[in-house]
C-alpha atoms as a PDB file:
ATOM      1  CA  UNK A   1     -25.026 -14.370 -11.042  1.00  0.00           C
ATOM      2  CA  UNK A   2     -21.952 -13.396 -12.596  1.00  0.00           C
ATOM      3  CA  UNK A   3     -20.147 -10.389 -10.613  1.00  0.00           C
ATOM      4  CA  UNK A   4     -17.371  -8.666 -12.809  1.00  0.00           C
ATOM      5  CA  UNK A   5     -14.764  -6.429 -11.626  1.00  0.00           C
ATOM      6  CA  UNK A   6     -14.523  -2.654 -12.976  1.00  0.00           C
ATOM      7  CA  UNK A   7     -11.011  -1.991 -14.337  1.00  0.00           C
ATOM      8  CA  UNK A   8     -10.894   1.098 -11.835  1.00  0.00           C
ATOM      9  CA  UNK A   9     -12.148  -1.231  -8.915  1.00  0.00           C
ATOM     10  CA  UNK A  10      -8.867  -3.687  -9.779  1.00  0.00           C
ATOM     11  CA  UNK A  11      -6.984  -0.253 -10.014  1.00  0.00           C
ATOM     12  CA  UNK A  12      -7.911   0.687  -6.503  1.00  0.00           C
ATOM     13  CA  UNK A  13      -7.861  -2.424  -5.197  1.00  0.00           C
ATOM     14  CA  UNK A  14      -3.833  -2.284  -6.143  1.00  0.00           C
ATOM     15  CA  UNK A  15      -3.149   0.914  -5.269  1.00  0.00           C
ATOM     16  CA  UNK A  16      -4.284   0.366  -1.745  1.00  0.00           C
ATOM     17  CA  UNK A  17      -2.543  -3.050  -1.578  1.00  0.00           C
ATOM     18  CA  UNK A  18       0.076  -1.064  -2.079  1.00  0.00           C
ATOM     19  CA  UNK A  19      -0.337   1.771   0.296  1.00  0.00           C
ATOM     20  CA  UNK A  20      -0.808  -1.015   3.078  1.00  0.00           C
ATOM     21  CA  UNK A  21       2.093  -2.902   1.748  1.00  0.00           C
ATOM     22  CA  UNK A  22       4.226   0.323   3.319  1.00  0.00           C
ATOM     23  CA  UNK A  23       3.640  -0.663   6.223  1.00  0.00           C
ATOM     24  CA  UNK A  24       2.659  -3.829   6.587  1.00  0.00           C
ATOM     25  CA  UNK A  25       2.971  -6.468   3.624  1.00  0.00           C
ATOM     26  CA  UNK A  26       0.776  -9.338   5.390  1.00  0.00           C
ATOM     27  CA  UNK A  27      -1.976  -6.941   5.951  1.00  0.00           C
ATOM     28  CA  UNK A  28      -1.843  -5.883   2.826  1.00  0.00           C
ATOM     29  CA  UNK A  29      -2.500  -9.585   1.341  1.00  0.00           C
ATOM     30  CA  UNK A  30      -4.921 -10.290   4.396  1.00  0.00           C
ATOM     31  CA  UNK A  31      -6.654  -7.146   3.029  1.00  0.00           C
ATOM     32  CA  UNK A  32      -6.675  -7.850  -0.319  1.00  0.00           C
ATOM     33  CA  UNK A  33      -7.264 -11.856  -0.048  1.00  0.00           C
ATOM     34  CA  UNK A  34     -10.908 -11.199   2.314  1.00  0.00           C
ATOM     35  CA  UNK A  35     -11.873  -8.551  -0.646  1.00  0.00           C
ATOM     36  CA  UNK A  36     -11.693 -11.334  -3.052  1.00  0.00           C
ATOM     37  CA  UNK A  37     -13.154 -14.071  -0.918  1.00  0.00           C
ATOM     38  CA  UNK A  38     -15.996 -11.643   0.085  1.00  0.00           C
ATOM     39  CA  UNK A  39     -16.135 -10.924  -3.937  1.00  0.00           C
ATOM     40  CA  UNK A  40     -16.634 -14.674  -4.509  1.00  0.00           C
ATOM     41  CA  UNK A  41     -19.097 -15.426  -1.844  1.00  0.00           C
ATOM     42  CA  UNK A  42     -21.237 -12.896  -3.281  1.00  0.00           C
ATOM     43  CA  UNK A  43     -20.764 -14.674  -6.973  1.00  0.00           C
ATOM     44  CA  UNK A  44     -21.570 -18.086  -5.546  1.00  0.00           C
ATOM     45  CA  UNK A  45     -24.542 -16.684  -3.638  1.00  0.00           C
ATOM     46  CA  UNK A  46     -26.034 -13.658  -4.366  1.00  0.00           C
ATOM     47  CA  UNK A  47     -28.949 -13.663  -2.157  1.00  0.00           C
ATOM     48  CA  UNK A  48     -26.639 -13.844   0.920  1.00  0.00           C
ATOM     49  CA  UNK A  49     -25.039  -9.954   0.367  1.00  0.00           C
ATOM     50  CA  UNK A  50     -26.935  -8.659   3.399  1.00  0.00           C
ATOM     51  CA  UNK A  51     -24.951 -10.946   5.311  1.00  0.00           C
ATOM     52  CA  UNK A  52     -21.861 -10.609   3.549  1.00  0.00           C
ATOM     53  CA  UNK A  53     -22.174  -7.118   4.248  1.00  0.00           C
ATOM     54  CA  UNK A  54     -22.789  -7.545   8.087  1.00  0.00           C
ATOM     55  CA  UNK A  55     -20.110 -10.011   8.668  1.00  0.00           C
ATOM     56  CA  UNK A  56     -17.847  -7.472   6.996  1.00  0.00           C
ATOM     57  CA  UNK A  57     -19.129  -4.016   8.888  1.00  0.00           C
ATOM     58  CA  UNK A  58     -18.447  -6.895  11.842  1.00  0.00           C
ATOM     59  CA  UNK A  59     -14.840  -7.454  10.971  1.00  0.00           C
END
């Protein structure tokens, strides 16, 4: 499975990088860096989203 990114989901994932960033630069990246790892655990195995999505809604 090959997941690719929307240009307005890279758009919005910026612009609230950058809304975070305001306030709080390392939660911003935090933020941003367990998007894309979540992203790429999805790509690597797709048949483990429900989890994904649990362990997320957890978090």
């Amino acid at each position: 499975m090959q997941i690719k990114w929307l240009k307005t989901a890279l758009l919005d994932l910026d612009d609230e990088a950058a809304y975070i960033t305001r306030n709080n630069p390392r939660a911003a990246a935090l933020t941003v860096k367990r998007i894309t790892q979540t992203i790429e655990l999805l790509n690597q195995r797709p048949l483990r989203a429900d989890l994904v999505e649990l362990r997320t809604l957890e978090n």
